[in-house]
PDB file of N, CA and C in Angstrom:
ATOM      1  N   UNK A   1      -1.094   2.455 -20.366  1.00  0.00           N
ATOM      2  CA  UNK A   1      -0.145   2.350 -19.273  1.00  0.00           C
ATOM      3  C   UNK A   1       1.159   1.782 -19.795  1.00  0.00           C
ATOM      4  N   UNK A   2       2.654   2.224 -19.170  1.00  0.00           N
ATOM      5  CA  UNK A   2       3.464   1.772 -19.258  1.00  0.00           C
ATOM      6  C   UNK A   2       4.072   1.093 -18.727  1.00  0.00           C
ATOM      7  N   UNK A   3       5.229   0.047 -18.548  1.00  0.00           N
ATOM      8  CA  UNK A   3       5.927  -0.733 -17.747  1.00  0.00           C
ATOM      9  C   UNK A   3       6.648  -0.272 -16.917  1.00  0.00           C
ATOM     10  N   UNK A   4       7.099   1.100 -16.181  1.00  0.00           N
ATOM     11  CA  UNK A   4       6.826   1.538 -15.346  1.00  0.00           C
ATOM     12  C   UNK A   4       6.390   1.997 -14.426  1.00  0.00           C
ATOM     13  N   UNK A   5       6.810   1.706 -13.285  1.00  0.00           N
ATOM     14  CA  UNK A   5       6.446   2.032 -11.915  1.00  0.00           C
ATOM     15  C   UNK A   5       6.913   3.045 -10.724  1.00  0.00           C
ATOM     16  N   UNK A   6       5.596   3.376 -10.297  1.00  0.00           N
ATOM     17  CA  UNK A   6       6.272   4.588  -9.351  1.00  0.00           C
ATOM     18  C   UNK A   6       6.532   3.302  -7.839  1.00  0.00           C
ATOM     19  N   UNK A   7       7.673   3.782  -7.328  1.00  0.00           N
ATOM     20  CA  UNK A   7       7.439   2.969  -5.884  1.00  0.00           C
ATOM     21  C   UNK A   7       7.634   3.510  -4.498  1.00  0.00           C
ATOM     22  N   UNK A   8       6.897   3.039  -3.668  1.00  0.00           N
ATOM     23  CA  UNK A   8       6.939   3.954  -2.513  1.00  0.00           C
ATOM     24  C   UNK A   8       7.392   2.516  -1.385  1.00  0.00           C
ATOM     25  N   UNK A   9       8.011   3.533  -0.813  1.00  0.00           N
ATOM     26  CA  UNK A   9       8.538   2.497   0.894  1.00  0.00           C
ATOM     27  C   UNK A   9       7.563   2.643   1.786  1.00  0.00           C
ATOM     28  N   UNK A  10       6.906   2.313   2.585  1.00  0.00           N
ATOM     29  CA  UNK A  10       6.461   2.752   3.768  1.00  0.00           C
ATOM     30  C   UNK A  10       7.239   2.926   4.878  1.00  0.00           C
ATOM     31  N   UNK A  11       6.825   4.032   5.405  1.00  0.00           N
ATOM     32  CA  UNK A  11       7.558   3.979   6.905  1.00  0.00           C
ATOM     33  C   UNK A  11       7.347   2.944   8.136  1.00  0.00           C
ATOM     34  N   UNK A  12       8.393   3.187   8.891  1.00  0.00           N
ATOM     35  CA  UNK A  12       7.895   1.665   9.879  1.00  0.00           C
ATOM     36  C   UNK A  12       6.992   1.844  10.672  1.00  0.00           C
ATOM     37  N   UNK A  13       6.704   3.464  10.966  1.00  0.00           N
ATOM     38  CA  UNK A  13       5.117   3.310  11.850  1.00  0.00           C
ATOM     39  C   UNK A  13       3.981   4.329  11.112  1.00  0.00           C
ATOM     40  N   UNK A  14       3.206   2.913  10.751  1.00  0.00           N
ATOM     41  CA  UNK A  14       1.861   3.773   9.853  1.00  0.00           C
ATOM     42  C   UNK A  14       1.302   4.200  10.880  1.00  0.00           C
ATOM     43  N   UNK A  15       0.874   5.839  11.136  1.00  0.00           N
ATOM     44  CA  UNK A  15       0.101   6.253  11.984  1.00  0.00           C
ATOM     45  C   UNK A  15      -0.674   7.577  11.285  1.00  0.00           C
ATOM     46  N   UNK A  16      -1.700   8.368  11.887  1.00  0.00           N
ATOM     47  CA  UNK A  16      -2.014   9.660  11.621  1.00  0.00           C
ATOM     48  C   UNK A  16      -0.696  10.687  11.232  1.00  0.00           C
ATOM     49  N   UNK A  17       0.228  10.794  12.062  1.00  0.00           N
ATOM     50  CA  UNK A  17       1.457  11.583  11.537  1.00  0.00           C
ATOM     51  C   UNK A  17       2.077  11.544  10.266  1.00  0.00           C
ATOM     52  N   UNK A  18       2.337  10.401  10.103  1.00  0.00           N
ATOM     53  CA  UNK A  18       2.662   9.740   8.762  1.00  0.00           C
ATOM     54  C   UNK A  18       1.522  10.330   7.449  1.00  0.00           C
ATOM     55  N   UNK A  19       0.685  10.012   7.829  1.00  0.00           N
ATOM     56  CA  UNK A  19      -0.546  10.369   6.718  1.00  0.00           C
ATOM     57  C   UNK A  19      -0.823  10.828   5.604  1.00  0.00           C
ATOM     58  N   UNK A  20      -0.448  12.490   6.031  1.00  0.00           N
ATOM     59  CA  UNK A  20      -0.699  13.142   4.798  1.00  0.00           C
ATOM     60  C   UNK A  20       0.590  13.445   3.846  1.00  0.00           C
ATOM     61  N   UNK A  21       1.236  12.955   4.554  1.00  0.00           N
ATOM     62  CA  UNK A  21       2.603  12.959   3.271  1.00  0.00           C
ATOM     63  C   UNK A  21       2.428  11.341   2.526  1.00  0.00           C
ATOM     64  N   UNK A  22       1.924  10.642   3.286  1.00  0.00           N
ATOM     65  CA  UNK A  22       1.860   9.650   3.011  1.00  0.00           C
ATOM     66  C   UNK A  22       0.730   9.460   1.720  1.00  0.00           C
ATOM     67  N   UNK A  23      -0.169   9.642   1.826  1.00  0.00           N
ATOM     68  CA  UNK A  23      -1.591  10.151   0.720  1.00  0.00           C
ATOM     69  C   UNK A  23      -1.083  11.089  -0.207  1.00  0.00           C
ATOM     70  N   UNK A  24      -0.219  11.751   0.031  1.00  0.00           N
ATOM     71  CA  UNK A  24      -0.018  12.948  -1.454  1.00  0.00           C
ATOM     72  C   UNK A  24       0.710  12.132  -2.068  1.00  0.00           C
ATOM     73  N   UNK A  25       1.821  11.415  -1.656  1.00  0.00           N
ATOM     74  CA  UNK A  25       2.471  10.317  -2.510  1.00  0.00           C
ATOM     75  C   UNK A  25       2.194   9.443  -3.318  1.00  0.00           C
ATOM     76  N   UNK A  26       0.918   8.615  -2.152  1.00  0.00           N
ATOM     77  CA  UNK A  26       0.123   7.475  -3.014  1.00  0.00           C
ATOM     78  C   UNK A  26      -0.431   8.150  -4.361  1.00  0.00           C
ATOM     79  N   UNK A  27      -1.684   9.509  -3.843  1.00  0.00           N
ATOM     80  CA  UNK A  27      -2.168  10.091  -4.895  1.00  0.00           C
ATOM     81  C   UNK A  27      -1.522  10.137  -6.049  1.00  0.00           C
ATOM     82  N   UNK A  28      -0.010  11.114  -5.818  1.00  0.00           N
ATOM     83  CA  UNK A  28       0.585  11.406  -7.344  1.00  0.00           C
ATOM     84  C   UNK A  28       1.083  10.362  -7.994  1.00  0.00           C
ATOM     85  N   UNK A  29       1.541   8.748  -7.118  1.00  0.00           N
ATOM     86  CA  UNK A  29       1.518   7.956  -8.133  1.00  0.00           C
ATOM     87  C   UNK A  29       0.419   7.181  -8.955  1.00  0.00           C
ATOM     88  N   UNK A  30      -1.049   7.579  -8.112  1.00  0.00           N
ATOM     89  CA  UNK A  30      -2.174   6.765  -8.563  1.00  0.00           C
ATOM     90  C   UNK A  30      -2.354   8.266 -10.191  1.00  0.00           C
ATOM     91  N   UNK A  31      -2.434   9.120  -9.911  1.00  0.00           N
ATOM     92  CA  UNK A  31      -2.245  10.451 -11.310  1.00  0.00           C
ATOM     93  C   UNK A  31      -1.636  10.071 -12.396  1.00  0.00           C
ATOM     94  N   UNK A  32       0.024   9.467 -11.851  1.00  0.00           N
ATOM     95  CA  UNK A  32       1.063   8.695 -12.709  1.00  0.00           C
ATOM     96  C   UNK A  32       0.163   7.807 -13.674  1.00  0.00           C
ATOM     97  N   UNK A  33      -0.357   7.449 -13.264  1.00  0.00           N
ATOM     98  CA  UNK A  33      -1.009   6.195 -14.476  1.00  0.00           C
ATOM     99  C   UNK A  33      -0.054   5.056 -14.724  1.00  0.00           C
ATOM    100  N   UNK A  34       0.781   5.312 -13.652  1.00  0.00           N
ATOM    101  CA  UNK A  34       1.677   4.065 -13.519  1.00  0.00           C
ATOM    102  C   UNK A  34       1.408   2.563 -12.938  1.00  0.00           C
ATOM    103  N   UNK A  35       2.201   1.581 -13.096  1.00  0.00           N
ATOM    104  CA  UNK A  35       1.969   0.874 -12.225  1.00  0.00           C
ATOM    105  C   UNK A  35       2.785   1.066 -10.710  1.00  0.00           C
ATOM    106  N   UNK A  36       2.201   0.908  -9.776  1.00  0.00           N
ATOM    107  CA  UNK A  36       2.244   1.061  -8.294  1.00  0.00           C
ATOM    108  C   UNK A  36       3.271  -0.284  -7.555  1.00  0.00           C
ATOM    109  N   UNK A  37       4.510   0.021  -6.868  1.00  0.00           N
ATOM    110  CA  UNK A  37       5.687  -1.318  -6.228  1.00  0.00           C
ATOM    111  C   UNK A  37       5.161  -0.312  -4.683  1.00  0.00           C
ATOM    112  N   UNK A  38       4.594  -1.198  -3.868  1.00  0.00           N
ATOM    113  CA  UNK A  38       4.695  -0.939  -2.545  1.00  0.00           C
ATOM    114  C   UNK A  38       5.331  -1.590  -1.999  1.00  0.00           C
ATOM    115  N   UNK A  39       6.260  -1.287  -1.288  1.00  0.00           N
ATOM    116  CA  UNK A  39       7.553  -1.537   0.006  1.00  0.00           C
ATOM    117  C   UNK A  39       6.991  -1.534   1.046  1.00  0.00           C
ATOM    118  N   UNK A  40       6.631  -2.635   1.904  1.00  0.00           N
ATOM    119  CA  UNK A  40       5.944  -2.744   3.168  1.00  0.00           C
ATOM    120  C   UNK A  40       6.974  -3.415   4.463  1.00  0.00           C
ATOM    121  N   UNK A  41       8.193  -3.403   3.912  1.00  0.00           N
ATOM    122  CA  UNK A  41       9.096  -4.094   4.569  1.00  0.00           C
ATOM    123  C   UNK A  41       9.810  -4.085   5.835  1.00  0.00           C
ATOM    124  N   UNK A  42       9.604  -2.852   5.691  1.00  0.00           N
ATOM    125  CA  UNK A  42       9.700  -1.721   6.897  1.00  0.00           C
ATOM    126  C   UNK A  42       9.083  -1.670   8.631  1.00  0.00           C
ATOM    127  N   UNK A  43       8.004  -2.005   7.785  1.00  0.00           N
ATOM    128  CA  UNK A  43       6.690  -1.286   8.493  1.00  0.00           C
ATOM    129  C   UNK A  43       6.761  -2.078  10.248  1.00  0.00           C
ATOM    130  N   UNK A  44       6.628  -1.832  10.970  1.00  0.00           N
ATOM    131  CA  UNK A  44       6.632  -1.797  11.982  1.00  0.00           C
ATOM    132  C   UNK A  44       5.357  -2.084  12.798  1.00  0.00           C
ATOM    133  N   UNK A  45       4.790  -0.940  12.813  1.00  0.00           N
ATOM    134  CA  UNK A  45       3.261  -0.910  13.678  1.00  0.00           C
ATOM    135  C   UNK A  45       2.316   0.020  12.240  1.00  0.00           C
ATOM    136  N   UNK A  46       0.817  -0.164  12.525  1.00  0.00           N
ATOM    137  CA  UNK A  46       0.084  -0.093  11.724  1.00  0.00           C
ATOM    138  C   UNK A  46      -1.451   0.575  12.379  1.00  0.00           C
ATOM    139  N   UNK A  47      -1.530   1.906  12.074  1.00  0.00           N
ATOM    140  CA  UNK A  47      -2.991   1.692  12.767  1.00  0.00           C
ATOM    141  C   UNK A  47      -4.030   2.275  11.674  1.00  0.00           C
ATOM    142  N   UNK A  48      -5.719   1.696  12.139  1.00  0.00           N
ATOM    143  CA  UNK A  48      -6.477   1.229  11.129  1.00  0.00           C
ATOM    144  C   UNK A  48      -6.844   2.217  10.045  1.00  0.00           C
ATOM    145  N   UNK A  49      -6.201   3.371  10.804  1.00  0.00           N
ATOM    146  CA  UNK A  49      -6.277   4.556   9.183  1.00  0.00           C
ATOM    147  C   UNK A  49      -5.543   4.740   7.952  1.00  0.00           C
ATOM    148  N   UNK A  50      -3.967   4.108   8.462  1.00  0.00           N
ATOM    149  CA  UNK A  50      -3.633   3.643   7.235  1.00  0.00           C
ATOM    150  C   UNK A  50      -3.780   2.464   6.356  1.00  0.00           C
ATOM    151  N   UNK A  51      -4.246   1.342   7.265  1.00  0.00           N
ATOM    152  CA  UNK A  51      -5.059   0.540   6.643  1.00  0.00           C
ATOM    153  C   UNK A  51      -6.165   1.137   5.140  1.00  0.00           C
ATOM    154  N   UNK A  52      -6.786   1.666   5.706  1.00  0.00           N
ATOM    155  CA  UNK A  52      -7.752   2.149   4.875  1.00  0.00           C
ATOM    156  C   UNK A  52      -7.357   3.162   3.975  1.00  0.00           C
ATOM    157  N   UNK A  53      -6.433   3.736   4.197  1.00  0.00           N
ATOM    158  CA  UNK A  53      -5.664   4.750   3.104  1.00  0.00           C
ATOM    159  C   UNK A  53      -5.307   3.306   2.038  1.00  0.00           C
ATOM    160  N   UNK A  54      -4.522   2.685   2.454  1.00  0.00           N
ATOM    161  CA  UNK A  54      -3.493   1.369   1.687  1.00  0.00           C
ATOM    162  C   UNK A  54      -4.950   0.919   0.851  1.00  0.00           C
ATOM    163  N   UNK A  55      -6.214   0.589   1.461  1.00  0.00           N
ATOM    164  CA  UNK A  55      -6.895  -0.039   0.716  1.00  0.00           C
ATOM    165  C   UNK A  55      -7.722   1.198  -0.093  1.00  0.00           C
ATOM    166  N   UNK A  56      -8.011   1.881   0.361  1.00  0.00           N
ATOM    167  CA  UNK A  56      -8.437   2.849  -0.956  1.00  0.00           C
ATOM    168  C   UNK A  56      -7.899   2.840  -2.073  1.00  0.00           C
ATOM    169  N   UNK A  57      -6.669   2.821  -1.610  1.00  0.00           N
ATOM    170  CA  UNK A  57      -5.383   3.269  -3.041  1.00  0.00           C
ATOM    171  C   UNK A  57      -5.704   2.172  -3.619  1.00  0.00           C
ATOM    172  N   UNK A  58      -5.180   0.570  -3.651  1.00  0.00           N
ATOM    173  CA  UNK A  58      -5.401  -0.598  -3.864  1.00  0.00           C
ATOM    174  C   UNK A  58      -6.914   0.203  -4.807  1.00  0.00           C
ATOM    175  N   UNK A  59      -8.408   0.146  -3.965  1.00  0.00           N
ATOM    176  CA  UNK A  59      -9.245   0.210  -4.987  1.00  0.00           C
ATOM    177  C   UNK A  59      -9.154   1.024  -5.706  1.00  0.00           C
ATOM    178  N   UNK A  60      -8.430   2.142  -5.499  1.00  0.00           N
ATOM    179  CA  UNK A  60      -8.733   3.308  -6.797  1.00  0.00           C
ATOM    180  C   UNK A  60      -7.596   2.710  -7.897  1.00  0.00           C
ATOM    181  N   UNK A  61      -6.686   2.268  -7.559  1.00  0.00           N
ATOM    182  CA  UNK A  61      -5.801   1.662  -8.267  1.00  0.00           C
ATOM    183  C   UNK A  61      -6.497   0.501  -9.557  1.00  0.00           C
ATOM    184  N   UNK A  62      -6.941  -0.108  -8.949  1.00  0.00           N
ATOM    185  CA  UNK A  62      -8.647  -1.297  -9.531  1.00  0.00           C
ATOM    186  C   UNK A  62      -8.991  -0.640 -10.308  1.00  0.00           C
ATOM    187  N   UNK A  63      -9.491   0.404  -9.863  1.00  0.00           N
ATOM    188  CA  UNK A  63     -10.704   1.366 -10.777  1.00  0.00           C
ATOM    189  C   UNK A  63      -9.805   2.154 -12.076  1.00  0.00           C
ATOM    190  N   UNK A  64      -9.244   2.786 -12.008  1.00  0.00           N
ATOM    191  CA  UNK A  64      -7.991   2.954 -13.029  1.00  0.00           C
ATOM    192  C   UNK A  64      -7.460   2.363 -13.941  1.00  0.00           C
ATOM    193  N   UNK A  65      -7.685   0.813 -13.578  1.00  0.00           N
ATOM    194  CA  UNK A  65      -6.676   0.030 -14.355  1.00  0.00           C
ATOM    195  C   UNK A  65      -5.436   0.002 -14.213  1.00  0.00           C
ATOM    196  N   UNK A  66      -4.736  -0.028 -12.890  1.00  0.00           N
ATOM    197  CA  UNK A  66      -3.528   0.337 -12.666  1.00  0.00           C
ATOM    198  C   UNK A  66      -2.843  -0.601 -11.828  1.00  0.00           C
ATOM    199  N   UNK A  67      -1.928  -1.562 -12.184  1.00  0.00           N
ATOM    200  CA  UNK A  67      -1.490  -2.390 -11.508  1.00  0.00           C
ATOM    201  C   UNK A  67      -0.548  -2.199  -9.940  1.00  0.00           C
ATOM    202  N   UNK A  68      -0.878  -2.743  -9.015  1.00  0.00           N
ATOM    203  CA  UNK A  68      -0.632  -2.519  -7.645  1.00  0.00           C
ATOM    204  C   UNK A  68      -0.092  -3.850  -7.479  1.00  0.00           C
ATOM    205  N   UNK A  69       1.409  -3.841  -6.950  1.00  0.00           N
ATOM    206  CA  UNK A  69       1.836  -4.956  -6.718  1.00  0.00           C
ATOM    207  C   UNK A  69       2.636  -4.908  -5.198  1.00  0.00           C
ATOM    208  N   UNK A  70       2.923  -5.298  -4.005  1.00  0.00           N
ATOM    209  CA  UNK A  70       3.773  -5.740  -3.021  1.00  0.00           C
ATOM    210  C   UNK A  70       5.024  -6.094  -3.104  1.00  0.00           C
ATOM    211  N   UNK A  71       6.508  -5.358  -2.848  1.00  0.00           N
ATOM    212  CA  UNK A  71       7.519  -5.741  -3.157  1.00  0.00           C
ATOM    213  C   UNK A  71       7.888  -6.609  -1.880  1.00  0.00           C
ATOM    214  N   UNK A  72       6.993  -6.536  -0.933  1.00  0.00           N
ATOM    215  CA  UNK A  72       7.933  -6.951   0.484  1.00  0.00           C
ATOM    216  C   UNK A  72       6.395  -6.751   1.372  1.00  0.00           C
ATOM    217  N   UNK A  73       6.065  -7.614   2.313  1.00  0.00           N
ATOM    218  CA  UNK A  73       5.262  -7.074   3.577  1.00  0.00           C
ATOM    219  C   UNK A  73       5.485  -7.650   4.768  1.00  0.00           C
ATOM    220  N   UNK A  74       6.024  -6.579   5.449  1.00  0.00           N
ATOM    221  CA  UNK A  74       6.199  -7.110   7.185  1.00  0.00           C
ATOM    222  C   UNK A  74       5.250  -8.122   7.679  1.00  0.00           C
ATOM    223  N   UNK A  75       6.229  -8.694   8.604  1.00  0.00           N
ATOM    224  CA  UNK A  75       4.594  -9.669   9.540  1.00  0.00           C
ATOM    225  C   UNK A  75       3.774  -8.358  10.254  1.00  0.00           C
ATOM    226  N   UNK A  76       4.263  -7.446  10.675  1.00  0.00           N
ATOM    227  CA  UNK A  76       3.632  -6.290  11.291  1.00  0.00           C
ATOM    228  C   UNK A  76       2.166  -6.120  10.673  1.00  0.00           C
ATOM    229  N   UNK A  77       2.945  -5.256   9.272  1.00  0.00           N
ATOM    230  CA  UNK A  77       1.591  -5.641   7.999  1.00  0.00           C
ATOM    231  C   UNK A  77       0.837  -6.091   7.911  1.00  0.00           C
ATOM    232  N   UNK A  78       1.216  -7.425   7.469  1.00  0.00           N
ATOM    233  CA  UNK A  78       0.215  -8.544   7.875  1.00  0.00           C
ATOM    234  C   UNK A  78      -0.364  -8.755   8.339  1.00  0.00           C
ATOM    235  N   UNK A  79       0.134  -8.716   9.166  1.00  0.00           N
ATOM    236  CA  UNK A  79      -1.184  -9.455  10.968  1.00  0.00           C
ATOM    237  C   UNK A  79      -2.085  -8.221  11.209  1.00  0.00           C
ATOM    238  N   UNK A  80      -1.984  -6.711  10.819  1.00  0.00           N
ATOM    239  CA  UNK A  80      -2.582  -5.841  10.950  1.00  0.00           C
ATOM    240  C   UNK A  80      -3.832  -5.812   9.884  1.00  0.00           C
ATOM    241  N   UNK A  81      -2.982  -6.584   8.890  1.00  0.00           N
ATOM    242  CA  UNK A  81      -4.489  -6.645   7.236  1.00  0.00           C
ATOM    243  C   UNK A  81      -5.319  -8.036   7.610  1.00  0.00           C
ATOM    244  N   UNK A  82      -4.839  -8.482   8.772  1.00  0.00           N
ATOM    245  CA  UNK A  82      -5.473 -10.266   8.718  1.00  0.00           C
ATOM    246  C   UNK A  82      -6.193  -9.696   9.946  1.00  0.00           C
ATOM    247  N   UNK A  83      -6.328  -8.941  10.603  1.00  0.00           N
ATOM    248  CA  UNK A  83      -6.614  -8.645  11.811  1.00  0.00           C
ATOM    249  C   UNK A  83      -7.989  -7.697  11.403  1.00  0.00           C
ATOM    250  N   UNK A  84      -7.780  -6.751  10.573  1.00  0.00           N
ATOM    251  CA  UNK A  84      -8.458  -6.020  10.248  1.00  0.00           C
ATOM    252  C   UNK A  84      -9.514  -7.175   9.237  1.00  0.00           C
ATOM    253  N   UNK A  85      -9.283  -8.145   8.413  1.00  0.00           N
ATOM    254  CA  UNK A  85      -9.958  -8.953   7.417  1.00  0.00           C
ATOM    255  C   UNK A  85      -9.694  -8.621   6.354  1.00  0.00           C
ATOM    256  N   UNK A  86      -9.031  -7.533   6.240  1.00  0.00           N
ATOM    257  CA  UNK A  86      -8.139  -6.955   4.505  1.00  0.00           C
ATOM    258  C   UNK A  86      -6.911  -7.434   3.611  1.00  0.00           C
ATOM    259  N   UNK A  87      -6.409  -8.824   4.176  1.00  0.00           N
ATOM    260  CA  UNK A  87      -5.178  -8.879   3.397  1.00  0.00           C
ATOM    261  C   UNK A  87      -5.783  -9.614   1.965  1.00  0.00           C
ATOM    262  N   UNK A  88      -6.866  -9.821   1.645  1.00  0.00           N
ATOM    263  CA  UNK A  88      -6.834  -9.959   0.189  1.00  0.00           C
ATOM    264  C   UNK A  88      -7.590  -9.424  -0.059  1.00  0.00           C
ATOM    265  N   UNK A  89      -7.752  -8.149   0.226  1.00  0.00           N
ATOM    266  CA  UNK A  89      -8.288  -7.090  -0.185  1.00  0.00           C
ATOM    267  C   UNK A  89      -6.854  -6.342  -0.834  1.00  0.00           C
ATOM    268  N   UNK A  90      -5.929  -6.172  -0.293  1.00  0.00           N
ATOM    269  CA  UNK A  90      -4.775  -5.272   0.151  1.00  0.00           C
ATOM    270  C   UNK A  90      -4.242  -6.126  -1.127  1.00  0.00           C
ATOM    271  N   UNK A  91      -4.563  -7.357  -1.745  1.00  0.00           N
ATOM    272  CA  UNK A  91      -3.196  -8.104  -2.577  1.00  0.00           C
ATOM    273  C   UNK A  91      -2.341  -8.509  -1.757  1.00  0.00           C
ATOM    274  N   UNK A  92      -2.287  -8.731  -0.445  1.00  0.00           N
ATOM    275  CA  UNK A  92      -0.947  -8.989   0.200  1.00  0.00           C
ATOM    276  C   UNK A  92      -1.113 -11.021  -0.432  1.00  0.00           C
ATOM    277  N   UNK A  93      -1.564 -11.916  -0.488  1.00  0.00           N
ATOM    278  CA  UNK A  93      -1.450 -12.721  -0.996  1.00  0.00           C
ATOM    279  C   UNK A  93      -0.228 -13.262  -1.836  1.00  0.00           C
ATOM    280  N   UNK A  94      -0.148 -12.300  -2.746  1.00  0.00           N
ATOM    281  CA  UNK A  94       0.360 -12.254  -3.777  1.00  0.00           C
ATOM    282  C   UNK A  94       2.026 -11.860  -3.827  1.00  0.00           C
ATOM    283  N   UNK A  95       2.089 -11.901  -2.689  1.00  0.00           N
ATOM    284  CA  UNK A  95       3.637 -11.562  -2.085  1.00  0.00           C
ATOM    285  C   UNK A  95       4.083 -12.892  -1.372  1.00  0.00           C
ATOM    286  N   UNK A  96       5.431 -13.038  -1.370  1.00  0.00           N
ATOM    287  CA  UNK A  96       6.191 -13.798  -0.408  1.00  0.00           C
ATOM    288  C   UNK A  96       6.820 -14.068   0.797  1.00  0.00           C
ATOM    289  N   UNK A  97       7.342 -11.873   0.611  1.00  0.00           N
ATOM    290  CA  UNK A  97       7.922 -11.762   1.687  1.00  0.00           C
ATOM    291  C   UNK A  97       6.932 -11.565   2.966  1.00  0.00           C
TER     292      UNK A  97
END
């Protein structure tokens, strides 16, 4: 792996609509063999399917060897990964914002 990173923004409302553009993205940067900057800064509202997209990636990311880091996470975010029981699952910890 290199010291580059692919990075993605999220949109401000994670929903089903969002989705599958949303997953081909994650995918081709989890392919990248890069390391992963997620932008959560945005984000707005959250519902529990992208949750579980976010944490898949996160584990396949694990499984890879591929570093996944948080540039930013909304309280939206948040309270949606603390709500669900996933924010240190998600790495959100490890952030400030």
């Amino acid at each position: 792996m290199n010291d580059v990173e692919s990075s993605i923004s999220l949109p401000p409302h994670l929903s089903l609509e969002v989705l599958p553009d949303l997953a081909v993205a994650l995918r081709k940067a989890l392919l990248a063999d890069q390391g992963l900057l997620l932008d959560g800064a945005e984000v707005k509202s959250v519902d529990g399917a992208s949750l579980q997209l976010l944490l898949a990636t996160l584990q396949t990311a694990s499984h890879k060897g591929i570093h996944c880091r948080w540039q930013a996470v909304s309280t939206a975010l948040k309270d949606a990964a603390v709500l669900a029981g996933i924010r240190k699952e998600l790495s959100m910890d490890e952030t400030q914002s």
